[in-house]
Protein backbone atom coordinates (compact mmCIF):
# COMPACT_ATOMS: atom_id res chain seq x y z
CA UNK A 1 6.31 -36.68 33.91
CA UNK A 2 9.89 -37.30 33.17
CA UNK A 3 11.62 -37.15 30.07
CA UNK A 4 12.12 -40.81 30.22
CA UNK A 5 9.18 -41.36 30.17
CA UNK A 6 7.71 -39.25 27.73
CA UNK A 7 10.22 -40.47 25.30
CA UNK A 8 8.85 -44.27 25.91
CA UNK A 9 4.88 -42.69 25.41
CA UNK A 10 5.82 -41.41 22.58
CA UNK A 11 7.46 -44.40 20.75
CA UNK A 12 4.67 -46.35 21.55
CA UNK A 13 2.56 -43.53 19.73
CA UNK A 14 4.31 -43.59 16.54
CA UNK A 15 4.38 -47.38 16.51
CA UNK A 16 0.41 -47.29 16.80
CA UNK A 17 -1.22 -44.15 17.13
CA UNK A 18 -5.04 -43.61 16.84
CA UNK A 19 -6.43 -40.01 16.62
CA UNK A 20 -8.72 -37.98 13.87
CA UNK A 21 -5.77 -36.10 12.80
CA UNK A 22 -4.14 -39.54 12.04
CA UNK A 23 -6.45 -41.08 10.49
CA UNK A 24 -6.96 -42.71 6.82
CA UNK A 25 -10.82 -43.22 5.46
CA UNK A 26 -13.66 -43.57 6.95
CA UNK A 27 -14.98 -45.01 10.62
CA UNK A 28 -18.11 -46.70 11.17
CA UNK A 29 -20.59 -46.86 14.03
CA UNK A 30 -23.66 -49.09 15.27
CA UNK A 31 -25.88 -49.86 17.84
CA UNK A 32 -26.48 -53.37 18.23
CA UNK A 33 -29.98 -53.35 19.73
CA UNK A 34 -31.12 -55.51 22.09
CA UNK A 35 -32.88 -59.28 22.80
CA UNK A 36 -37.04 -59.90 22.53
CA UNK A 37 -38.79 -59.20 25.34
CA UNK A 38 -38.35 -56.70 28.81
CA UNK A 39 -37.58 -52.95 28.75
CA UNK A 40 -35.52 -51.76 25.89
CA UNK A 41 -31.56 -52.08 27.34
CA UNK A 42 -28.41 -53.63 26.43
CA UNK A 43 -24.38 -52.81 26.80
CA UNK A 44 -21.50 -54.61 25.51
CA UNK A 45 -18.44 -55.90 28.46
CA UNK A 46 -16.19 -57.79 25.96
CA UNK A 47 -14.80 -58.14 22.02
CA UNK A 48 -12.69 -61.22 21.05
CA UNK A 49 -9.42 -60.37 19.86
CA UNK A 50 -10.01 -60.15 16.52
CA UNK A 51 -12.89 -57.72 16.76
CA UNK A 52 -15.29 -60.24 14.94
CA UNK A 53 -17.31 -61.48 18.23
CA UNK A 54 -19.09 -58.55 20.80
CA UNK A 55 -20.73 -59.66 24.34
CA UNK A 56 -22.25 -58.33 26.99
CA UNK A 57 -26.13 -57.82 28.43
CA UNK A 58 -30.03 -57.31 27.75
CA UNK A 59 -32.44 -56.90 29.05
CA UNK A 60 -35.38 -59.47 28.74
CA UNK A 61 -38.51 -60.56 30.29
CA UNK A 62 -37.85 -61.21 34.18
CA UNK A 63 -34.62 -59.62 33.96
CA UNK A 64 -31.42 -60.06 31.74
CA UNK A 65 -29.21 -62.31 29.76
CA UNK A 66 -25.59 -62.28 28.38
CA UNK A 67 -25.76 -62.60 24.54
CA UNK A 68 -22.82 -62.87 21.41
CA UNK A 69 -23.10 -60.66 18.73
CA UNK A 70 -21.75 -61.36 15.07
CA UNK A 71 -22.24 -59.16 11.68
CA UNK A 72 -23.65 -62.27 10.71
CA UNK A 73 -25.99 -63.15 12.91
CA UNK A 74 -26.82 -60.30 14.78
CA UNK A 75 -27.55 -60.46 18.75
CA UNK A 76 -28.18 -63.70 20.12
CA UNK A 77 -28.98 -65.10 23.89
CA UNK A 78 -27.04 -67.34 25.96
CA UNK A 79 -29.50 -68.20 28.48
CA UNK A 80 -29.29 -68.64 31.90
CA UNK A 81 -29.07 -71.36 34.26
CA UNK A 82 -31.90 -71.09 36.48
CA UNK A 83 -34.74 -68.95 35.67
CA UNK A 84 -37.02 -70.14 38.71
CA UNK A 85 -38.85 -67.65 40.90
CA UNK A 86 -38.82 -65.10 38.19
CA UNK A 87 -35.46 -64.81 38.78
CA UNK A 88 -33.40 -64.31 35.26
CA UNK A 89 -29.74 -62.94 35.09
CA UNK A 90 -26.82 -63.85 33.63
CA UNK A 91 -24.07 -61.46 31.68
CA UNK A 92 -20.50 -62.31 29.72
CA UNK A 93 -17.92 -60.67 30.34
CA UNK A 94 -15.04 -62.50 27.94
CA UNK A 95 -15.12 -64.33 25.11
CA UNK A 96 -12.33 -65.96 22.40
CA UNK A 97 -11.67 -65.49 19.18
CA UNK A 98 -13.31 -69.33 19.09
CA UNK A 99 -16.51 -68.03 20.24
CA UNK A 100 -16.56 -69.17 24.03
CA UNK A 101 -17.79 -66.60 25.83
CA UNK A 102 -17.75 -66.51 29.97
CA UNK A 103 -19.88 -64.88 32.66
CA UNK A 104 -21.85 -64.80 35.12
CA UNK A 105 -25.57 -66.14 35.34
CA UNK A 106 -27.97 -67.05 38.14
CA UNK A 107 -28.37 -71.11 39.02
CA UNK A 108 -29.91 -73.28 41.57
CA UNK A 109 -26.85 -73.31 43.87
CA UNK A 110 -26.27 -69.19 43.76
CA UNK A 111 -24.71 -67.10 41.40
CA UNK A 112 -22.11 -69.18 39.06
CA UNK A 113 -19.59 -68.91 36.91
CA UNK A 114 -20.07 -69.97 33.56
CA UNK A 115 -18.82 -71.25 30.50
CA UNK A 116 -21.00 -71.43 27.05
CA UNK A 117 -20.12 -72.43 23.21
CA UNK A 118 -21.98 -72.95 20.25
CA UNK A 119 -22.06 -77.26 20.83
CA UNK A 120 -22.66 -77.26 24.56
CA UNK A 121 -24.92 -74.20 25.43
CA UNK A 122 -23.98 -72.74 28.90
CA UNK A 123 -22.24 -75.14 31.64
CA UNK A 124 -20.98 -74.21 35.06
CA UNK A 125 -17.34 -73.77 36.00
CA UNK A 126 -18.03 -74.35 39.71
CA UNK A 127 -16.15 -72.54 43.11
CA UNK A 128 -13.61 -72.63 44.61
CA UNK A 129 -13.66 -75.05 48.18
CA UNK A 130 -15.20 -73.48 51.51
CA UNK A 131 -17.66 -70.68 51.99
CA UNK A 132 -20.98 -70.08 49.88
CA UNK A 133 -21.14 -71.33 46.54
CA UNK A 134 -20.38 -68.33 44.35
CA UNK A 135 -18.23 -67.46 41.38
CA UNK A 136 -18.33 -65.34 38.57
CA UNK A 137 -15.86 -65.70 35.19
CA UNK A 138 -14.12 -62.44 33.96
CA UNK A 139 -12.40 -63.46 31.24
CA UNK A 140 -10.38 -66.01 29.03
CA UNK A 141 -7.62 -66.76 26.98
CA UNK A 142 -7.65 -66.52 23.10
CA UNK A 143 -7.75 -70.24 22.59
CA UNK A 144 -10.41 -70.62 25.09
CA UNK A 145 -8.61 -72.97 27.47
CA UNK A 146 -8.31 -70.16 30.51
CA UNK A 147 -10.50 -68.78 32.71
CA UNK A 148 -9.91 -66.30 35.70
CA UNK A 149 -12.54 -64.72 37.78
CA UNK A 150 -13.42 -65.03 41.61
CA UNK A 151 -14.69 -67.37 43.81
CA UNK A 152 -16.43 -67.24 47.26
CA UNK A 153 -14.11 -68.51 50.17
CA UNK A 154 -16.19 -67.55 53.38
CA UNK A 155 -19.54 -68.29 54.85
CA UNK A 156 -19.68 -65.18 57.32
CA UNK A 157 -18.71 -62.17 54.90
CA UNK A 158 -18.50 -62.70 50.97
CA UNK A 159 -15.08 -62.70 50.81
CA UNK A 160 -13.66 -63.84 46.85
CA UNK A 161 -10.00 -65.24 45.86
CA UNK A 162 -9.36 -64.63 42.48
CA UNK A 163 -8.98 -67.69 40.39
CA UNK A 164 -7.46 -69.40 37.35
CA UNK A 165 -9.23 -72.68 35.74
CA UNK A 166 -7.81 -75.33 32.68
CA UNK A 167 -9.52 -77.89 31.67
CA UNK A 168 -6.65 -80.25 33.17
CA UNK A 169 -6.16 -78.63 36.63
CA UNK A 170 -9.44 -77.41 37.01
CA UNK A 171 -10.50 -74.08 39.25
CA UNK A 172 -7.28 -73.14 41.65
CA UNK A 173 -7.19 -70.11 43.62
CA UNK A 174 -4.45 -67.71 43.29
CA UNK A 175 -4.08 -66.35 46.72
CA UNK A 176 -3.84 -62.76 47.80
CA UNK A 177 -1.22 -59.95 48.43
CA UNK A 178 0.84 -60.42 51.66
CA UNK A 179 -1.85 -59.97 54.83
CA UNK A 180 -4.85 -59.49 52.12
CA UNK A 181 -8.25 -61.60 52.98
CA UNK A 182 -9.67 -60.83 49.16
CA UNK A 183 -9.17 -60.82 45.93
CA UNK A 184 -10.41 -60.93 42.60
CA UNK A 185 -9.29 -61.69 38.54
CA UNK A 186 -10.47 -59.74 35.99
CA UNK A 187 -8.23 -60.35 32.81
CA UNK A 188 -6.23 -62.88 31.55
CA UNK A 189 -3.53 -62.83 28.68
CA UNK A 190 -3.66 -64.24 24.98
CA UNK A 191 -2.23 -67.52 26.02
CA UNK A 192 -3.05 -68.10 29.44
CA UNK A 193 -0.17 -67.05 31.47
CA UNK A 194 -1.09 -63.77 32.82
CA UNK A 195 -3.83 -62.74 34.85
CA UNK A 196 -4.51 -59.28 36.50
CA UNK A 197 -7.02 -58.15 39.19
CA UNK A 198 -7.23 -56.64 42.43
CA UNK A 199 -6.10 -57.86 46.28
CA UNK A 200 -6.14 -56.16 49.40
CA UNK A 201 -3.28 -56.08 51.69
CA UNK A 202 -1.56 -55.11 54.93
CA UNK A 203 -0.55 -51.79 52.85
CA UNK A 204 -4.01 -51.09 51.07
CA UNK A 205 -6.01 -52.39 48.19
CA UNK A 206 -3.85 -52.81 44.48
CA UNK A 207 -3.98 -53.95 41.25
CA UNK A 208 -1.76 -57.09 40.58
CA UNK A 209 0.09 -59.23 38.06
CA UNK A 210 -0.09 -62.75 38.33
CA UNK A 211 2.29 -65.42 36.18
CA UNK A 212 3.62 -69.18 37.69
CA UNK A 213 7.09 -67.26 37.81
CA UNK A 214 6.62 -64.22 39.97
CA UNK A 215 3.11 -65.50 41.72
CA UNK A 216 0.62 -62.54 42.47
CA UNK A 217 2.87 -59.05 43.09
CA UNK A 218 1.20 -55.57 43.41
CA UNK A 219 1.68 -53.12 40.77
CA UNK A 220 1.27 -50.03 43.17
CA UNK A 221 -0.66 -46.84 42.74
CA UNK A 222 -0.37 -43.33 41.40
CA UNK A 223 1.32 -40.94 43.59
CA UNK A 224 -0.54 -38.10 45.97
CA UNK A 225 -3.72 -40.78 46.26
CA UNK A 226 -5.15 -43.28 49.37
CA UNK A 227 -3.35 -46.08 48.29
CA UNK A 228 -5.64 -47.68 45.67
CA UNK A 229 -5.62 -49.28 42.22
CA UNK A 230 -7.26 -51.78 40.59
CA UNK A 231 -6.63 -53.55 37.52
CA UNK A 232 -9.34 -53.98 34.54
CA UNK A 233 -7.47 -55.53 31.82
CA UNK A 234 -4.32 -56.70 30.23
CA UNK A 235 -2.58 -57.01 26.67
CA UNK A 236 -2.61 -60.05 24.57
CA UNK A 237 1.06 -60.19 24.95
CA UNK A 238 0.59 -59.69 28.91
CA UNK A 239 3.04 -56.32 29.35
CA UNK A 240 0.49 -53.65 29.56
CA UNK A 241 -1.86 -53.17 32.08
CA UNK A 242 -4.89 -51.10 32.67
CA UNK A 243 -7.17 -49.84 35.13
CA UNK A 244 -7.25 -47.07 37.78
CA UNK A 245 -5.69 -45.63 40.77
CA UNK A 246 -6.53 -42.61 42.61
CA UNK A 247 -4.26 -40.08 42.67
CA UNK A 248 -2.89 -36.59 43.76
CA UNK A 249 -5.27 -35.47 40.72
CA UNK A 250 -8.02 -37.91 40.87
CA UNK A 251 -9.22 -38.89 44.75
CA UNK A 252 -11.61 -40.25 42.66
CA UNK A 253 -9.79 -42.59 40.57
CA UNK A 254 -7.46 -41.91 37.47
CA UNK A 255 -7.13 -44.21 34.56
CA UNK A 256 -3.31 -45.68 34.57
CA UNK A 257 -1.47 -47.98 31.88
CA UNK A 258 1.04 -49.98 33.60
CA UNK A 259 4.51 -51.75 32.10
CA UNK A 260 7.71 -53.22 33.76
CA UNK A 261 9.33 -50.59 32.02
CA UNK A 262 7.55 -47.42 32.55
CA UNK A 263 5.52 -48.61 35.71
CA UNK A 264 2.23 -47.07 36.36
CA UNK A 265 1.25 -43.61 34.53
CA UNK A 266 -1.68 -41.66 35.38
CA UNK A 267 -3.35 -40.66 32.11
CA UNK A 268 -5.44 -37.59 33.34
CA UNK A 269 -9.19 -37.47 32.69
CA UNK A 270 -11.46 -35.68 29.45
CA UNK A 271 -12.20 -31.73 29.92
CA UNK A 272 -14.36 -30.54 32.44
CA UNK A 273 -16.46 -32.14 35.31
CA UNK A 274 -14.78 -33.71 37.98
CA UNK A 275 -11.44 -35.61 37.62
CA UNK A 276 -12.93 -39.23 37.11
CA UNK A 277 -11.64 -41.87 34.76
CA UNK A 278 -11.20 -45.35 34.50
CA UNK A 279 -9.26 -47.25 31.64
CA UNK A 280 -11.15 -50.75 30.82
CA UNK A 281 -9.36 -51.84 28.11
CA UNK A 282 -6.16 -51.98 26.22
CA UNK A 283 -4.57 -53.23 22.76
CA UNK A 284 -2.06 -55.33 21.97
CA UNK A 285 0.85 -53.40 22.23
CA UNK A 286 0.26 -50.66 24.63
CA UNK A 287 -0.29 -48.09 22.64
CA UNK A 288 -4.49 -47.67 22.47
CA UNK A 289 -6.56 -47.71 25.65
CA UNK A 290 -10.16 -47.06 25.99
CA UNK A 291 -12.43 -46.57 29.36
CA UNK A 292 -14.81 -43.91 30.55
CA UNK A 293 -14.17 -40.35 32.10
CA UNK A 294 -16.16 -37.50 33.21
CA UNK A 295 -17.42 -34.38 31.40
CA UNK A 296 -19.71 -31.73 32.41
CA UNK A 297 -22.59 -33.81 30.51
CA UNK A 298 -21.82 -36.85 32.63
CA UNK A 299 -19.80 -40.47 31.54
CA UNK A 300 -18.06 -40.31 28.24
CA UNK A 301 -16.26 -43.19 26.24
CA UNK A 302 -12.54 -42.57 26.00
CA UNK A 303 -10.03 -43.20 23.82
CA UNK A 304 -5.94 -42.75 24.70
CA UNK A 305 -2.81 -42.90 22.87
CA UNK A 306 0.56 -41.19 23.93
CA UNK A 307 0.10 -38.66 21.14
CA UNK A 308 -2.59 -37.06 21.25
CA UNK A 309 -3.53 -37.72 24.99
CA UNK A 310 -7.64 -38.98 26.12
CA UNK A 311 -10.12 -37.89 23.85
CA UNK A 312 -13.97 -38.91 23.05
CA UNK A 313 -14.57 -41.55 21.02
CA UNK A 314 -17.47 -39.57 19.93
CA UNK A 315 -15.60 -36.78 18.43
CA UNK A 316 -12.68 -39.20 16.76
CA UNK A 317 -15.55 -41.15 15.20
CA UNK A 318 -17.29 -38.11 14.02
CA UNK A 319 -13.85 -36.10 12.43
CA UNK A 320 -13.54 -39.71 10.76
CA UNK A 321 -17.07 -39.73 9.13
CA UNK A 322 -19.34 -41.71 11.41
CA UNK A 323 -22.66 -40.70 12.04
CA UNK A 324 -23.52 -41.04 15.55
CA UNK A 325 -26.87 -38.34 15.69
CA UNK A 326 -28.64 -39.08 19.06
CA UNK A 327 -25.59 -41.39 20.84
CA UNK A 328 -24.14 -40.01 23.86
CA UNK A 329 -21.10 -42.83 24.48
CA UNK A 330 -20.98 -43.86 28.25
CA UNK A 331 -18.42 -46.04 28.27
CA UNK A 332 -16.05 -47.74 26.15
CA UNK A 333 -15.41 -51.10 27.66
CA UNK A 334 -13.27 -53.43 25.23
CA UNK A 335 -11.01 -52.76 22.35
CA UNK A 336 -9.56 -55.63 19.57
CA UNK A 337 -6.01 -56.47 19.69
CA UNK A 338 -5.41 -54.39 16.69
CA UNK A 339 -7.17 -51.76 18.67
CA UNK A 340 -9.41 -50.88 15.28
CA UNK A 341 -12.48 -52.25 16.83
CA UNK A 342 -14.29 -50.66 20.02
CA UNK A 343 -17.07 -51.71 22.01
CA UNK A 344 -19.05 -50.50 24.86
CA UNK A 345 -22.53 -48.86 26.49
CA UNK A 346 -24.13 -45.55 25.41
CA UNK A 347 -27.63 -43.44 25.12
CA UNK A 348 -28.92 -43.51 22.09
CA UNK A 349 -32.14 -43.13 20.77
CA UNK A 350 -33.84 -46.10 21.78
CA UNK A 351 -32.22 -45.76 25.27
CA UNK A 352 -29.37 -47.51 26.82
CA UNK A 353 -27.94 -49.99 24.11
CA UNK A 354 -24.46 -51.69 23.35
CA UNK A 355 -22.38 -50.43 20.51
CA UNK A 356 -19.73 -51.27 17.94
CA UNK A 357 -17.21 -49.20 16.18
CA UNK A 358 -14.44 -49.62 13.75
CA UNK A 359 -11.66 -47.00 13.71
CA UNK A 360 -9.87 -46.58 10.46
CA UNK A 361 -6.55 -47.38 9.66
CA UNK A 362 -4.10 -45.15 10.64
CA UNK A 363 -1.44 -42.68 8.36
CA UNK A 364 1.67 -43.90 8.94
CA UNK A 365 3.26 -40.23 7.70
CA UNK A 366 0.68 -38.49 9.73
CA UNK A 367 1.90 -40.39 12.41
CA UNK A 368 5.22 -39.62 12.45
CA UNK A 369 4.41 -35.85 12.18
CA UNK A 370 2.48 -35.77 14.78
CA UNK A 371 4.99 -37.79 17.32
CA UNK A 372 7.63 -35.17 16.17
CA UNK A 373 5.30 -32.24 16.78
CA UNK A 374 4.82 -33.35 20.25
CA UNK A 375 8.36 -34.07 21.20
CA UNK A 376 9.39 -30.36 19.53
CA UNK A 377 5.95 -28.95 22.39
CA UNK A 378 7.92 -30.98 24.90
CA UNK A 379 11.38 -29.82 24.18
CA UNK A 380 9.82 -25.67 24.68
């Protein structure tokens, strides 16, 4: 990695650095159960901003359902809408700090898109024109007013084009990379303006950065890889993105963080296993990113800063005083804007259930040591 580089990882450590040697008090841990009925199951996709609202799935009778999740009233269901034939699925994948959480749920027409809130229950977003009707909603802006996902464009094969909907222009497809047929959003900035996802192309599949200005351009991939990436999520501010590429060290996939200043960095994979990882999420400024990587017991949550490298969040939860007897983290699949709060899927001892976390606040003096410590490793 070049020094330039490493110099700009390492600012953005000691502005906001997580890690159990950085740490001030005490983190916390739960398991957040899972909806009446069907086999014992649930996972968490999404966390508003401000770490106060957790979605995802469970399982129920005839299938599953997306639910929110407050401390205050615990794990609730959002329905579907169509649960004929025995058939009863929907899941959320966003959701804003007002509470409106987006999916994707099963209805009379196909699968949908949707939209819920507290007033209005569940309501479809629609599809895009031409092909099946099909959409699903991957995330939305802070105020609520955005939504990106994918919508079906072909009758023959499935083929998606990511979108981005407003309540005044409605659902409008954002095209693909130059000679792609596909493509798909997956994240959306704090205000609306960014979204990220995936295209295909004449040159391979990437990860891309949509805005009005610049339209949808590629971000690229990690060197010494088939030319692949794919982008899972992006800041509040819209400057960092995350995902994965595969790489010269991963053929399987690496996790990357992305800026217009550093471009894309590979950031390497947990000990042991094979060289698999995946960055989900990211916080507000760049500096925290969570996602899932490989160990010789299987998938493990992740957590990333430029300090201190990818860890487990099992063992940063633990050196901070959580109890976690019986949890095995899978995945880590959202972090808060503060990047304090982490949500995501593990094995615990009920089975597979959704989790929260809060991380403590960090030492600012512990900080700084710790960014000087690995700038004097560097320098030898």
């Amino acid at each position: 990695m070049s020094t330039r580089r490493i110099l700009m990882l390492l600012a953005v450590g000691i502005a906001v650095c997580r890690g159990d040697a950085a740490f001030a008090g005490r983190a916390t841990f739960q398991g957040l159960g899972d909806l009446p009925g069907g086999a014992i199951g649930s996972g968490a996709k999404g966390v508003s901003i401000d770490g106060q609202s957790v979605i995802g799935w469970s399982s129920v009778d005839g299938g599953s359902q997306a639910f929110i999740w407050t401390a205050r009233d615990g794990m609730r269901s959002l329905g579907t809408l169509d649960e004929s034939n025995g058939f009863n699925f929907s899941i959320g994948y966003g959701v804003s700090r007002t509470g409106r959480v987006v999916g994707q749920t099963s209805s009379p027409d196909g699968s949908l898109g949707f939209v819920w809130t507290q007033s209005q229950g569940m309501l479809s977003i629609g599809d895009l024109p031409g092909g099946r009707f099909g959409s699903a909603a991957t995330g939305i802006s802070d105020d609520g007013s955005t939504i990106v996902g994918a919508g079906t464009t072909s009758d023959v094969t499935p083929l998606n084009e990511a979108f981005r909907w407003t309540p005044n222009g409605g659902m409008v497809g954002l095209g693909m990379l130059p000679g792609g047929t596909q493509s798909s959003a997956s994240d959306v900035s704090k205000d609306g303006s960014v979204v990220v996802g995936v295209s295909n192309s004449d040159d391979g599949t990437f990860a891309f950065r949509w805005t009005t200005l610049t339209g949808m351009v590629s971000l690229g991939d990690l060197p010494g890889g088939s030319t692949f990436s794919s982008a899972a999520s992006v800041s509040a501010d819209g400057l960092w993105v995350v995902g994965e590429s595969r790489s010269a060290a991963g053929p399987q996939g690496e996790a990357f963080l992305w800026s217009a200043a550093s471009g894309m960095i590979g950031l390497g994979d947990l000990w042991g296993g094979g060289f698999k990882s995946k960055a989900f999420d990211v916080s507000s400024n760049g500096s925290i990113v969570v996602g899932q990587a490989t160990t010789p017991a299987g998938d493990e949550a992740f957590v990333w800063d430029a300090v201190h490298g990818m860890r487990t969040l099992k063992s940063i939860l633990e050196a901070s005083g959580a109890d976690l007897s019986g949890w095995r983290l899978t995945s880590a699949t959202a972090i808060s804007a503060d990047g304090l709060t982490v949500v995501g899927e593990g094995i615990g001892p009920k089975g597979t259930e959704a989790w929260i976390a809060h991380i403590p606040e960090p030492a600012t003096g512990l900080l700084v040591l710790a960014a000087m410590a690995a700038v004097r490793r560097r320098g030898r």
